[in-house]
N, C-alpha and C. Protein backbone atom coordinates (compact mmCIF):
# COMPACT_ATOMS: atom_id res chain seq x y z
N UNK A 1 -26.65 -9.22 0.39
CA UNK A 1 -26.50 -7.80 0.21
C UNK A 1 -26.94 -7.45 -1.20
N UNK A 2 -27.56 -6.21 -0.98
CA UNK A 2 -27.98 -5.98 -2.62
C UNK A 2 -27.18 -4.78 -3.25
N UNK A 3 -26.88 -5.30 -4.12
CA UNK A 3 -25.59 -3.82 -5.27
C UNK A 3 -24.62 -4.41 -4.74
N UNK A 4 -23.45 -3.81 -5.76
CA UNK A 4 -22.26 -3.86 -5.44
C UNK A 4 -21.91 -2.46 -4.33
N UNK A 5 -22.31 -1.67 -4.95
CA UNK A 5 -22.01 -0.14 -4.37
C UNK A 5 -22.76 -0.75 -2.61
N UNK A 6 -23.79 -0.94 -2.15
CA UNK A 6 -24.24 -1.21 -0.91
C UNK A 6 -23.24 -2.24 -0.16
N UNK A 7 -23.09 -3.60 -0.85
CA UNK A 7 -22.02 -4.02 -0.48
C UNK A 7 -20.79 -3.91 -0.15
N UNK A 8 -20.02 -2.78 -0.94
CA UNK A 8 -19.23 -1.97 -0.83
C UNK A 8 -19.13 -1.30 0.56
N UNK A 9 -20.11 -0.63 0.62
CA UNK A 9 -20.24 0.40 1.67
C UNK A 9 -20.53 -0.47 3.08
N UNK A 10 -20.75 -1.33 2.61
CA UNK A 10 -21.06 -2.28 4.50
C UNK A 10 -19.75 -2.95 4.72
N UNK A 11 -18.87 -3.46 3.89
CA UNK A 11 -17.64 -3.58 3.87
C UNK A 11 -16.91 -2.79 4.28
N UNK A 12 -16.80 -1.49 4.06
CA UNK A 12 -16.24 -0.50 4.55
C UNK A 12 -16.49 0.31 5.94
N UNK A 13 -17.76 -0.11 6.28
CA UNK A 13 -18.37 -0.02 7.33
C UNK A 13 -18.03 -1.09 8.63
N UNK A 14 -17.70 -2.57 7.86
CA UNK A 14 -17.23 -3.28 8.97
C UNK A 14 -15.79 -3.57 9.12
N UNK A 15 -14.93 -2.63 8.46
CA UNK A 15 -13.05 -2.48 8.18
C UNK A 15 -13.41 -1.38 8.84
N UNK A 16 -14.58 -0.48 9.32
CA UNK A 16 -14.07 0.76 10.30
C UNK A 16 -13.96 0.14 11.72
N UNK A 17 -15.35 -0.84 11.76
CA UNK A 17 -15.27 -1.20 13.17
C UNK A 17 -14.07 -1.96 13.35
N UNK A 18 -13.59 -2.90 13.15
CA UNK A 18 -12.34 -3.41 13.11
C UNK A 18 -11.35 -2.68 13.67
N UNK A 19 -11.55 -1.57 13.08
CA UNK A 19 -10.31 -0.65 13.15
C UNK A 19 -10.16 0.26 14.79
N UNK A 20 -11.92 0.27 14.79
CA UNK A 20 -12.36 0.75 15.91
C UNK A 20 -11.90 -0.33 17.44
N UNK A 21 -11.53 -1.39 17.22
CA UNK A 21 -11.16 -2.19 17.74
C UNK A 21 -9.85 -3.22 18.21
N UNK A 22 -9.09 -2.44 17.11
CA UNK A 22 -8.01 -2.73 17.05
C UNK A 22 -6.84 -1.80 16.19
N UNK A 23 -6.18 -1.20 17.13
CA UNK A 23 -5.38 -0.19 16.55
C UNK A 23 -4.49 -0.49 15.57
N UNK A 24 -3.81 -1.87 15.76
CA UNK A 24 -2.93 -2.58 14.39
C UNK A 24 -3.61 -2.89 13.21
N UNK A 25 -4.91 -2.60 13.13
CA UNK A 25 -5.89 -2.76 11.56
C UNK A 25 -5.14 -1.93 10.58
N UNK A 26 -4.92 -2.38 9.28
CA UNK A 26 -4.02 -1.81 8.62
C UNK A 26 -5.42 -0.72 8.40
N UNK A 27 -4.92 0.37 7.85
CA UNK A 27 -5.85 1.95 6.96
C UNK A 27 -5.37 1.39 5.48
N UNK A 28 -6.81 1.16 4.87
CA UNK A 28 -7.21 0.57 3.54
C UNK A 28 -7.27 1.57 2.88
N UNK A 29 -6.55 1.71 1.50
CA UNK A 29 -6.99 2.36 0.62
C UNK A 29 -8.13 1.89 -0.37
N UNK A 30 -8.19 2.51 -1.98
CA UNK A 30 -9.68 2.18 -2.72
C UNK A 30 -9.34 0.48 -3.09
N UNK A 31 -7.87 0.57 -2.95
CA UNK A 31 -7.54 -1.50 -3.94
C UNK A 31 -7.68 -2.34 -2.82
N UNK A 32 -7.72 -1.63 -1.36
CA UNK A 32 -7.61 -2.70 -0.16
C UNK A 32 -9.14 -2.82 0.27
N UNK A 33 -10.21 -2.19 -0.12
CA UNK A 33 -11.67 -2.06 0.12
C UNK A 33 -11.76 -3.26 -1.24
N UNK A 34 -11.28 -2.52 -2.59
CA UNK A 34 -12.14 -3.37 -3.57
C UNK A 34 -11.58 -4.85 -3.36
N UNK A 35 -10.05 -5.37 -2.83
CA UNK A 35 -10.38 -6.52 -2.04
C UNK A 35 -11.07 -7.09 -1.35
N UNK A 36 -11.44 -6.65 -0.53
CA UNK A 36 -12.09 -7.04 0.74
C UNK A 36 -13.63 -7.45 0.10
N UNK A 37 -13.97 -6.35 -0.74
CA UNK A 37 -15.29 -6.42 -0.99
C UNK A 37 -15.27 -7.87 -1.70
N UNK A 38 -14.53 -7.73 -3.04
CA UNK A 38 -14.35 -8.54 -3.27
C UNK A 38 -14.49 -10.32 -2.64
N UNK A 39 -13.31 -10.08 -1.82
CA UNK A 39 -13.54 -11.50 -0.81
C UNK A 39 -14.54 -11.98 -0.14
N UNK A 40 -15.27 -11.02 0.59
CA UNK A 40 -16.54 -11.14 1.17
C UNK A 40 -17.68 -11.04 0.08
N UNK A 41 -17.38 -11.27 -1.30
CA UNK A 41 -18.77 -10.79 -2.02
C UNK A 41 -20.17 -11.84 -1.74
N UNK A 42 -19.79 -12.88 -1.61
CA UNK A 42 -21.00 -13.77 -1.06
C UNK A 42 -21.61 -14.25 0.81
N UNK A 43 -20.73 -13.45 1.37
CA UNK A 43 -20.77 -13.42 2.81
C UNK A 43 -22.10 -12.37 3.22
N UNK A 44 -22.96 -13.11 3.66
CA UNK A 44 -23.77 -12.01 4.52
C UNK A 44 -23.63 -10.93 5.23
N UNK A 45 -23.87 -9.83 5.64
CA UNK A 45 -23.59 -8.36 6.35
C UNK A 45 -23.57 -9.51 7.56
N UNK A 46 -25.06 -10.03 8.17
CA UNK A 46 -24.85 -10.71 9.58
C UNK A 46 -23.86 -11.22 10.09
N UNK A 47 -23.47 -12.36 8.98
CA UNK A 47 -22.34 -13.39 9.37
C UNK A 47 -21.34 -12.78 9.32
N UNK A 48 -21.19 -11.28 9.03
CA UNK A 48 -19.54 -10.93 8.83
C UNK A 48 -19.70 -10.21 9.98
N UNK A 49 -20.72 -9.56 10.52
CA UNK A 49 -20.40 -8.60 12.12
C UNK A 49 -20.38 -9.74 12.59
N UNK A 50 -20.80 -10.87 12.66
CA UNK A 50 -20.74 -11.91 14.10
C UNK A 50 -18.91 -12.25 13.76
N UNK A 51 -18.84 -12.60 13.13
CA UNK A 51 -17.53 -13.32 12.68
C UNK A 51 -16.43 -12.12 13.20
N UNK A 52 -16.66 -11.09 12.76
CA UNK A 52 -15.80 -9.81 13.62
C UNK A 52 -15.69 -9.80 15.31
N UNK A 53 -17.18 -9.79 15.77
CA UNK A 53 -17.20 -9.90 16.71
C UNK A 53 -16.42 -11.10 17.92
N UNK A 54 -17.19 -12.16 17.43
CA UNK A 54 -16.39 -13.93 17.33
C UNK A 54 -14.78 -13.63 17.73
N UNK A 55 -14.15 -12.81 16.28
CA UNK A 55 -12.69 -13.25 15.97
C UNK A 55 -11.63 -12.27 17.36
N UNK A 56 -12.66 -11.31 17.97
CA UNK A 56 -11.75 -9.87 18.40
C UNK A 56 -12.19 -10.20 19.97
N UNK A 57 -12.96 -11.48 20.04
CA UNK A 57 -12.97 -11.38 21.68
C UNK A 57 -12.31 -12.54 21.97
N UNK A 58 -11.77 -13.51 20.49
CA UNK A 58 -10.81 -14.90 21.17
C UNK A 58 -9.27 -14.79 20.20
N UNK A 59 -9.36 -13.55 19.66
CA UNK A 59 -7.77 -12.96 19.59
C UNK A 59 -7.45 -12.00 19.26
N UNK A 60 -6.29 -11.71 19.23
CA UNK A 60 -5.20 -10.58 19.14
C UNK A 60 -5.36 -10.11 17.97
N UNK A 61 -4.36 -10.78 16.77
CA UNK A 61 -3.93 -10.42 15.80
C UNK A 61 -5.57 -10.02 14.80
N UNK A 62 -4.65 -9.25 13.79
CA UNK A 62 -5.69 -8.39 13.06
C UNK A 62 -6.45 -9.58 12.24
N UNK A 63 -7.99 -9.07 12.11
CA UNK A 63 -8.62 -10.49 10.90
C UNK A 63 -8.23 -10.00 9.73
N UNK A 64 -8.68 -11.37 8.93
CA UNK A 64 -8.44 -11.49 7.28
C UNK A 64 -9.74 -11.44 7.08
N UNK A 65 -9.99 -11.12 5.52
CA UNK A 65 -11.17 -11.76 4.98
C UNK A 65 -11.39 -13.17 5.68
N UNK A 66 -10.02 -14.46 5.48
CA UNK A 66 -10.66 -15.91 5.30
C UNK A 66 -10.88 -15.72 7.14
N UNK A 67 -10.71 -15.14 7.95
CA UNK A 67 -11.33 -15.23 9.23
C UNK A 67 -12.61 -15.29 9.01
N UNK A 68 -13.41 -14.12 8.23
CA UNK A 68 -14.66 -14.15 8.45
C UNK A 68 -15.25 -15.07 7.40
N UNK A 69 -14.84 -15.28 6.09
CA UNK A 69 -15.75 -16.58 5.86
C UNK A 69 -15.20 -17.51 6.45
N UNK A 70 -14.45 -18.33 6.70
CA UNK A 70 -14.39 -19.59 7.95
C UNK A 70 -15.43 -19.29 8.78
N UNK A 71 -15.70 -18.05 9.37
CA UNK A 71 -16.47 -18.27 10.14
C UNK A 71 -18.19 -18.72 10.01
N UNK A 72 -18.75 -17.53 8.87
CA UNK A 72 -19.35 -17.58 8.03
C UNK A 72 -19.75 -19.13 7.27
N UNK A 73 -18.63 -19.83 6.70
CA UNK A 73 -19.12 -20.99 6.41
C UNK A 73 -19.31 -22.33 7.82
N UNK A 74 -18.69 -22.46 8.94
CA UNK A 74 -18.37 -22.92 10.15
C UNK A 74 -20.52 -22.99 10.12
N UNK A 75 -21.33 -21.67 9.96
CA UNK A 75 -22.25 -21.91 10.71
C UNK A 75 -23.91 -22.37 9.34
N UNK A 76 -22.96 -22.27 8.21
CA UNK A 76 -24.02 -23.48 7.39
C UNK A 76 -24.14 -24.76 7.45
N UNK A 77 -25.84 -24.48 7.27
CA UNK A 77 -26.09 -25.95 7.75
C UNK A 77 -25.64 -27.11 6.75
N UNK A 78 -24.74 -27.09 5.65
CA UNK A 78 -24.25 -28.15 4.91
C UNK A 78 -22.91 -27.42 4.86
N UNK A 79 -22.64 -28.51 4.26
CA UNK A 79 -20.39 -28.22 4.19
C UNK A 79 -20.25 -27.19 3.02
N UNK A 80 -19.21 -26.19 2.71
CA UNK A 80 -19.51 -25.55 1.53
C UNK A 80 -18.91 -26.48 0.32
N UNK A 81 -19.23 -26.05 -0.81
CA UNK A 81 -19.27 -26.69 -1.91
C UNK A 81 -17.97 -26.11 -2.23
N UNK A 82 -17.01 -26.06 -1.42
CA UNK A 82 -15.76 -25.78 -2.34
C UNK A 82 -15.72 -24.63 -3.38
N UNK A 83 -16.05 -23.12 -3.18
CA UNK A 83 -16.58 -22.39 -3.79
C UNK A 83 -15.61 -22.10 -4.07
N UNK A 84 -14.07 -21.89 -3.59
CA UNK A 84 -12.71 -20.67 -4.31
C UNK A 84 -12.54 -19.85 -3.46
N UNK A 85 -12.10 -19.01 -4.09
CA UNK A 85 -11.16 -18.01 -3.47
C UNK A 85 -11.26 -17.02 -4.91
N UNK A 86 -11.54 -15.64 -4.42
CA UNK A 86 -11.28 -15.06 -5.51
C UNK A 86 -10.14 -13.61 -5.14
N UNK A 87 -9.07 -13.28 -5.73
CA UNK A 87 -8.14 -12.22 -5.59
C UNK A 87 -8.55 -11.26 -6.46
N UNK A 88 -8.69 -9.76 -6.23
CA UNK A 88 -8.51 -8.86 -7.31
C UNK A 88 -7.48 -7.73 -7.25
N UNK A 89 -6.60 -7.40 -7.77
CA UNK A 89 -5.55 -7.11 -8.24
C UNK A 89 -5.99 -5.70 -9.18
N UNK A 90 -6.35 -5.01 -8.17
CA UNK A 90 -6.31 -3.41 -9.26
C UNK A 90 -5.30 -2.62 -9.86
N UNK A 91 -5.47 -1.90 -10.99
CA UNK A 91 -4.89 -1.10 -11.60
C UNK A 91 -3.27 -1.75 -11.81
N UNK A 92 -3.55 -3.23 -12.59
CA UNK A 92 -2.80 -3.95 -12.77
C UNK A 92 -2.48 -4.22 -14.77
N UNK A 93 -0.98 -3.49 -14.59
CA UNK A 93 -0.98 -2.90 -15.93
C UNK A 93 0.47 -3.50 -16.25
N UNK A 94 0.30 -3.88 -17.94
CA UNK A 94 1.49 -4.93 -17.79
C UNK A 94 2.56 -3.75 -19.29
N UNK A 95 3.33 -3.95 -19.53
CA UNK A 95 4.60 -3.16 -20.38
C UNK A 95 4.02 -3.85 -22.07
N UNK A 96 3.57 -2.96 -23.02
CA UNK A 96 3.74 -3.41 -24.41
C UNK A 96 5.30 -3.57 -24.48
N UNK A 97 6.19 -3.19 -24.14
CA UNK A 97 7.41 -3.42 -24.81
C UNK A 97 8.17 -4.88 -24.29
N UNK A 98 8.49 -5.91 -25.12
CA UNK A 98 8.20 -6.70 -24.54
C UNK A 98 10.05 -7.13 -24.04
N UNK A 99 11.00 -5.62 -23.45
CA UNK A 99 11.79 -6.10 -22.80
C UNK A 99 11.47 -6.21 -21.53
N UNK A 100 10.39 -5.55 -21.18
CA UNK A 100 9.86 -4.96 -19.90
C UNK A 100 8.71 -6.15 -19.27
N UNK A 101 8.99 -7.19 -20.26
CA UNK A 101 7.56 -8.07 -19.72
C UNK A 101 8.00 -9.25 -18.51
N UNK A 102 9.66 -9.47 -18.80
CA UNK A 102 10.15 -10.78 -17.80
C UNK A 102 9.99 -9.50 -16.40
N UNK A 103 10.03 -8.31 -16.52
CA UNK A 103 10.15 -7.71 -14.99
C UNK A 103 8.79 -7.71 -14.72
N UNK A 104 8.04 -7.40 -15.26
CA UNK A 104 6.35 -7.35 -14.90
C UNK A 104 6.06 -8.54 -14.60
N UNK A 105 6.07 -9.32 -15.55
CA UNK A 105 5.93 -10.57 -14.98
C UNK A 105 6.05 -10.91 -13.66
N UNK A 106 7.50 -10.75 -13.02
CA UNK A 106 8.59 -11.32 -11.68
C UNK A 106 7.36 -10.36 -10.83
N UNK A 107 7.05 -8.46 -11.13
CA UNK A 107 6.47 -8.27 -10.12
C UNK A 107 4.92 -8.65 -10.00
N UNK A 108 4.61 -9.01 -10.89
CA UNK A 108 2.91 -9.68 -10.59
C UNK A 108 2.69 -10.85 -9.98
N UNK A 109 4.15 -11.68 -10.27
CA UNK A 109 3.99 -12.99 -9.30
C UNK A 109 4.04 -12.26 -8.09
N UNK A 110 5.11 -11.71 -7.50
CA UNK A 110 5.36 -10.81 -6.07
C UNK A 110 3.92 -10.58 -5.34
N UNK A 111 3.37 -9.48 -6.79
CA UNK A 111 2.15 -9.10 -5.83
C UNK A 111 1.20 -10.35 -5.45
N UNK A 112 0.68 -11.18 -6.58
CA UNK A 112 -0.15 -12.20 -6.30
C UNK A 112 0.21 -12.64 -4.89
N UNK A 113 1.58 -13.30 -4.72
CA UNK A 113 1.50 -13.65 -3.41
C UNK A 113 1.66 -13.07 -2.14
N UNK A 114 1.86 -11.82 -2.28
CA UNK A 114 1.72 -10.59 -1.22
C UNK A 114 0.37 -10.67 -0.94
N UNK A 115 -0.45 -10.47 -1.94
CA UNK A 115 -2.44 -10.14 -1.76
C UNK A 115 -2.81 -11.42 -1.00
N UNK A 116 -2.12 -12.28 -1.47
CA UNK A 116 -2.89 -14.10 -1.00
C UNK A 116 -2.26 -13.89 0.57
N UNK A 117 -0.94 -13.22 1.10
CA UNK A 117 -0.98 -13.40 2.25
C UNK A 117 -1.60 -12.41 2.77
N UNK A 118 -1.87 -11.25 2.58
CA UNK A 118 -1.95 -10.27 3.20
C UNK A 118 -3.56 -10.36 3.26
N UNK A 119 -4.18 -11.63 2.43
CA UNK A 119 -5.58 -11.26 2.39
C UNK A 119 -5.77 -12.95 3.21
N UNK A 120 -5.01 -13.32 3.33
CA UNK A 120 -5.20 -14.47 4.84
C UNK A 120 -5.83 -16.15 3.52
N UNK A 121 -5.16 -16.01 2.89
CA UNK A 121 -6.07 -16.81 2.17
C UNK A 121 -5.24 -18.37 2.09
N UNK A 122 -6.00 -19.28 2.49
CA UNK A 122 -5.71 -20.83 3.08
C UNK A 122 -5.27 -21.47 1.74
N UNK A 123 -4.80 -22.57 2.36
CA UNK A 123 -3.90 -23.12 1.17
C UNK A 123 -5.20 -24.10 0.81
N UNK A 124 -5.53 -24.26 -0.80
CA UNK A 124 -6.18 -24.53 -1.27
C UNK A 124 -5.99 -26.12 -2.05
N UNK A 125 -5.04 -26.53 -1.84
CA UNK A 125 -4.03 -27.92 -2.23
C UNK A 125 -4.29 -28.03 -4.00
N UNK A 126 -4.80 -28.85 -4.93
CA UNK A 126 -4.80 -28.36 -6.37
C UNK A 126 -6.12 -27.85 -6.76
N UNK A 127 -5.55 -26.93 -7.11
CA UNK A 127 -6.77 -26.04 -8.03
C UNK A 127 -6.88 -26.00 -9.78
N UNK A 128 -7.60 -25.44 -9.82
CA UNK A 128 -8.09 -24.68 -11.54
C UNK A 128 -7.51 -23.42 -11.16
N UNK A 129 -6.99 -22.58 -12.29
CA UNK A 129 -7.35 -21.07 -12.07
C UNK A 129 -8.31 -20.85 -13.47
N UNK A 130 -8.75 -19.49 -12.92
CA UNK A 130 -9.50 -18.27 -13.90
C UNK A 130 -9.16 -17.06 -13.48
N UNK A 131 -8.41 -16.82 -14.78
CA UNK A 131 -7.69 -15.22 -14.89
C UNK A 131 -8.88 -14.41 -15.62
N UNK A 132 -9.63 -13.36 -15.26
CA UNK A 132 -9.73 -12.18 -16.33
C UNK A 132 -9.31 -11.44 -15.69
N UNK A 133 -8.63 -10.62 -17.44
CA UNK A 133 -8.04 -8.94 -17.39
C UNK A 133 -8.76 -8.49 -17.46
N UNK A 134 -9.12 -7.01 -17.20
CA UNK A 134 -9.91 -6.30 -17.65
C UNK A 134 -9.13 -4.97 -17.83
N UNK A 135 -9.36 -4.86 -19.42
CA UNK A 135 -8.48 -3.34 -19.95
C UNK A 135 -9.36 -2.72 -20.57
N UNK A 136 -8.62 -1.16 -20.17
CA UNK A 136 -9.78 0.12 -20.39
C UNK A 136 -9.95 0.63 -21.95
N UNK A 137 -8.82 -0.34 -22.71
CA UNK A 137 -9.14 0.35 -24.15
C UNK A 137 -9.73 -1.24 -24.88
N UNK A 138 -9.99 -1.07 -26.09
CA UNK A 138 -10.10 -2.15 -26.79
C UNK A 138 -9.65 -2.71 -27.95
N UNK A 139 -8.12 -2.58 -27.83
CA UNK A 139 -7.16 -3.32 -27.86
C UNK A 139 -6.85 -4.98 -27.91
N UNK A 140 -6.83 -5.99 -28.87
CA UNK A 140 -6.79 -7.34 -29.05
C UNK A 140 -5.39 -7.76 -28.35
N UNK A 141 -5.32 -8.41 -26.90
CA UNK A 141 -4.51 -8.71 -26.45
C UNK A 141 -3.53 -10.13 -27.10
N UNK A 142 -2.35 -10.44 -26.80
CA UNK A 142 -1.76 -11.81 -27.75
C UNK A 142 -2.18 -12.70 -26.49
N UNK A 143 -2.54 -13.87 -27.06
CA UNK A 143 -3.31 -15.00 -25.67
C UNK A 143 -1.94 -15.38 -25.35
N UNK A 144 -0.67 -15.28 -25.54
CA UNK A 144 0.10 -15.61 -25.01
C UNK A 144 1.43 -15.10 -23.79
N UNK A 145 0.54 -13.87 -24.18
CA UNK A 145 0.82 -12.66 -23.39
C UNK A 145 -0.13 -12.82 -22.04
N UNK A 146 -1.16 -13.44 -22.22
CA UNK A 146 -2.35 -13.27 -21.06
C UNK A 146 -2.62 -14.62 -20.23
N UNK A 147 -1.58 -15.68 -21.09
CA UNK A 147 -1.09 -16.73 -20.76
C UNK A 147 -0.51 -16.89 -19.55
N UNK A 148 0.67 -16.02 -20.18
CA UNK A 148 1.98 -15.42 -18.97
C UNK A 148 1.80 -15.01 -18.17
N UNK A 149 0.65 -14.22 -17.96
CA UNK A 149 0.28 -13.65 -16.92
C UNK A 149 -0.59 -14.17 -15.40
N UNK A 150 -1.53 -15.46 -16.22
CA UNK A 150 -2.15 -16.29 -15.37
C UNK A 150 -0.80 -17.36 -14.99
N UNK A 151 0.22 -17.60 -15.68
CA UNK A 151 1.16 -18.48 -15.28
C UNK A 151 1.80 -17.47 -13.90
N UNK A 152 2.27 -16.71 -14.01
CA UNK A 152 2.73 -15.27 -12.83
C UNK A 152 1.90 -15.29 -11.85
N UNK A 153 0.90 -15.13 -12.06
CA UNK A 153 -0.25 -15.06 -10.36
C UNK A 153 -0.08 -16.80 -9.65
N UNK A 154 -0.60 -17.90 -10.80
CA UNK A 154 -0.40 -19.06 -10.68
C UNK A 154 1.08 -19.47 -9.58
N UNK A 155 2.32 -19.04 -10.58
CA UNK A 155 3.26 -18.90 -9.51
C UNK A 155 3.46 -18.04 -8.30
N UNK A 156 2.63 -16.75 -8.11
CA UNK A 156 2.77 -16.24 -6.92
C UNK A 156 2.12 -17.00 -5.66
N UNK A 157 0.83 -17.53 -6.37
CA UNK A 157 0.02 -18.00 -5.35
C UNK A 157 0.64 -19.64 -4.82
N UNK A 158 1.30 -20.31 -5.60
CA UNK A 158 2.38 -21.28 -5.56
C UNK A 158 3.45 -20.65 -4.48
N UNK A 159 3.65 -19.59 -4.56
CA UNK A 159 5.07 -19.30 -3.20
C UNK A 159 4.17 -19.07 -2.18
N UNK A 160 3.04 -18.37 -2.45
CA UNK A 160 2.69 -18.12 -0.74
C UNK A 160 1.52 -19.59 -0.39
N UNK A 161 1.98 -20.30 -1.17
CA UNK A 161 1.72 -21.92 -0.60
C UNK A 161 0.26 -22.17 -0.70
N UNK A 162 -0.73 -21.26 -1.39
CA UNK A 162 -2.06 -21.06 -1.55
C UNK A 162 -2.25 -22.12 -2.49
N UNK A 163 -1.55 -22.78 -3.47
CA UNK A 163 -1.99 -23.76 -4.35
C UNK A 163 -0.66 -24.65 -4.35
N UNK A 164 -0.40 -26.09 -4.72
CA UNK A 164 0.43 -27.03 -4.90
C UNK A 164 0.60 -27.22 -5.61
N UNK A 165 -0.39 -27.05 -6.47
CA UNK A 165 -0.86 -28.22 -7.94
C UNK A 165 -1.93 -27.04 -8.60
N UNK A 166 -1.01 -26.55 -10.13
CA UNK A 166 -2.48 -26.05 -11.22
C UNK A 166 -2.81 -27.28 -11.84
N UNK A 167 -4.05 -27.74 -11.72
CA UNK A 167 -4.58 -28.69 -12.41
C UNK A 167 -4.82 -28.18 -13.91
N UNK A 168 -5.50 -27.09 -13.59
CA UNK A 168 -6.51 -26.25 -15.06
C UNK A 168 -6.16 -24.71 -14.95
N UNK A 169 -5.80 -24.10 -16.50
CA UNK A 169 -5.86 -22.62 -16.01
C UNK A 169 -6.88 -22.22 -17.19
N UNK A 170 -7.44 -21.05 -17.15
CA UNK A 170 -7.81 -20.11 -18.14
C UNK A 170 -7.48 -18.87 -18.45
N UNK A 171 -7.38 -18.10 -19.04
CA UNK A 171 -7.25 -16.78 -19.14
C UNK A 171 -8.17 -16.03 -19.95
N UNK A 172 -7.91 -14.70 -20.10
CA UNK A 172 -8.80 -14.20 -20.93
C UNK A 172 -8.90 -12.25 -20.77
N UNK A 173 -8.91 -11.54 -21.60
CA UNK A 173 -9.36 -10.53 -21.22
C UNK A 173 -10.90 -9.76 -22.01
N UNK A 174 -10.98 -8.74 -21.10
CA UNK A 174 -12.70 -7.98 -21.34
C UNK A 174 -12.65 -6.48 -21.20
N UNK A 175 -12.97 -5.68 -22.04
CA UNK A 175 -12.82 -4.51 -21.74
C UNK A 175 -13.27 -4.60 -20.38
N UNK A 176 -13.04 -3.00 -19.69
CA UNK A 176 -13.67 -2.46 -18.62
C UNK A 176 -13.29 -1.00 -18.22
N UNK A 177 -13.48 -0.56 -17.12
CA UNK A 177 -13.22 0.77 -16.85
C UNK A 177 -11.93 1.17 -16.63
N UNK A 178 -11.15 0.00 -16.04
CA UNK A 178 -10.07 0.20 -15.56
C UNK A 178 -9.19 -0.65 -15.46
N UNK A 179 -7.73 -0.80 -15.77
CA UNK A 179 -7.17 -2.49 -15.80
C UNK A 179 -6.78 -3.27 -14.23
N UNK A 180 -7.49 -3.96 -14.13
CA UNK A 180 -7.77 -5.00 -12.79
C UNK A 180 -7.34 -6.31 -13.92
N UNK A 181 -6.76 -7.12 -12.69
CA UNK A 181 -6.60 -8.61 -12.52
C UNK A 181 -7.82 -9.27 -11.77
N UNK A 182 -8.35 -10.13 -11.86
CA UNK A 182 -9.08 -10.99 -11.24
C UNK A 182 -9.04 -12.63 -11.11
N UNK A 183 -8.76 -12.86 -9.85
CA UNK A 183 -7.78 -14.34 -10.30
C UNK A 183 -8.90 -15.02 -9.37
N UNK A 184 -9.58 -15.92 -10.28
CA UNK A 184 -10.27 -17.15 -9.13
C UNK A 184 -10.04 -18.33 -9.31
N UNK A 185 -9.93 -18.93 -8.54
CA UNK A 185 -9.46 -19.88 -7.98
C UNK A 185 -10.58 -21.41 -7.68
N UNK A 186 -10.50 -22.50 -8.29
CA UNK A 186 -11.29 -23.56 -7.73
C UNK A 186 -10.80 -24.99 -6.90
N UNK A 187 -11.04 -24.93 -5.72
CA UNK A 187 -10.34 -26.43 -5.32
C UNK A 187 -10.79 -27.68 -6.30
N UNK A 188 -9.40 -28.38 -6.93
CA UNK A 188 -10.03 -29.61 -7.61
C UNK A 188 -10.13 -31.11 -6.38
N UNK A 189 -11.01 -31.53 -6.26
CA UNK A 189 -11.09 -32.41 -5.44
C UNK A 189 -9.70 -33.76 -6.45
């Protein structure tokens, strides 16, 4: 797919048919598209209508993203290279005051592992992570603050059983337009 914005829009185009197809499809808002897009960012338009198609005539329940790449990877002609998993976590904004940081914290683990289930994503046994923030001012964050934060997703994705083992983490933040989390993920063999 070429652009993000085109990609975008065929994503959104194949969460209508879905929907068109199954009345229990959840109604996505802009953070449940920029997931999706997200997840599918290296998935072909083809392989994701077949994989739709595929998933809604041999079951019930609603697809995930990892439905359609499973499926998607199922029909390359080599094994995939263990590419990750990537989560993004919009308009994910943490408390300067730092009585307010053990609760932010508790709810960013929450969400992490809410998104990892709700976005169907397979247990990955030990991984690496890579955290970037991305905040809208430019502002010098404390690395130990951004630490905490990849430790929080790390543990969310730890409850919803998506990782066993952090082998490696990173963190880091980058300006941007808007404050997003972006958590990827590498299987360590």
């Amino acid at each position: 797919m070429t652009g993000l914005s085109t990609h975008r829009a065929h994503v959104a185009a194949l969460l209508a048919a879905a929907a068109a197809v199954d009345p229990a499809f959840p109604v996505l808002d802009d953070a449940g598209l920029a997931t999706w897009t997200a997840q599918l960012a290296d998935v072909p338009l083809t392989s994701a209508v077949e994989a739709l198609q595929a998933h809604y005539r041999h079951h019930t329940r609603s697809i995930v993203p990892a439905d359609i790449v499973a499926h998607w990877q199922a029909t390359l002609p080599h094994p995939p290279d263990r590419r990750g998993t990537v989560l993004v976590l919009p308009n994910a904004r943490l408390p300067t005051d730092p009585r307010d940081r053990v609760r932010a914290l508790a709810d960013l683990r929450g969400a992490t592992a809410a998104l990892a289930r709700v976005t169907g994503v397979p247990p990955q046994g030990p991984c690496a992570l890579r955290l970037r923030w991305t905040v809208p001012d430019g502002h010098r964050r404390d690395p130990d603050h951004v630490t905490a934060t990849a430790m929080a997703c790390a543990d969310g994705l730890a409850d919803a059983g998506v990782i066993d083992d952090l082998v490696d983490h990173e963190a880091h933040w980058e300006r941007g337009d808007a404050p997003t989390l972006v958590i990827e993920l590498r299987p360590v063999p």
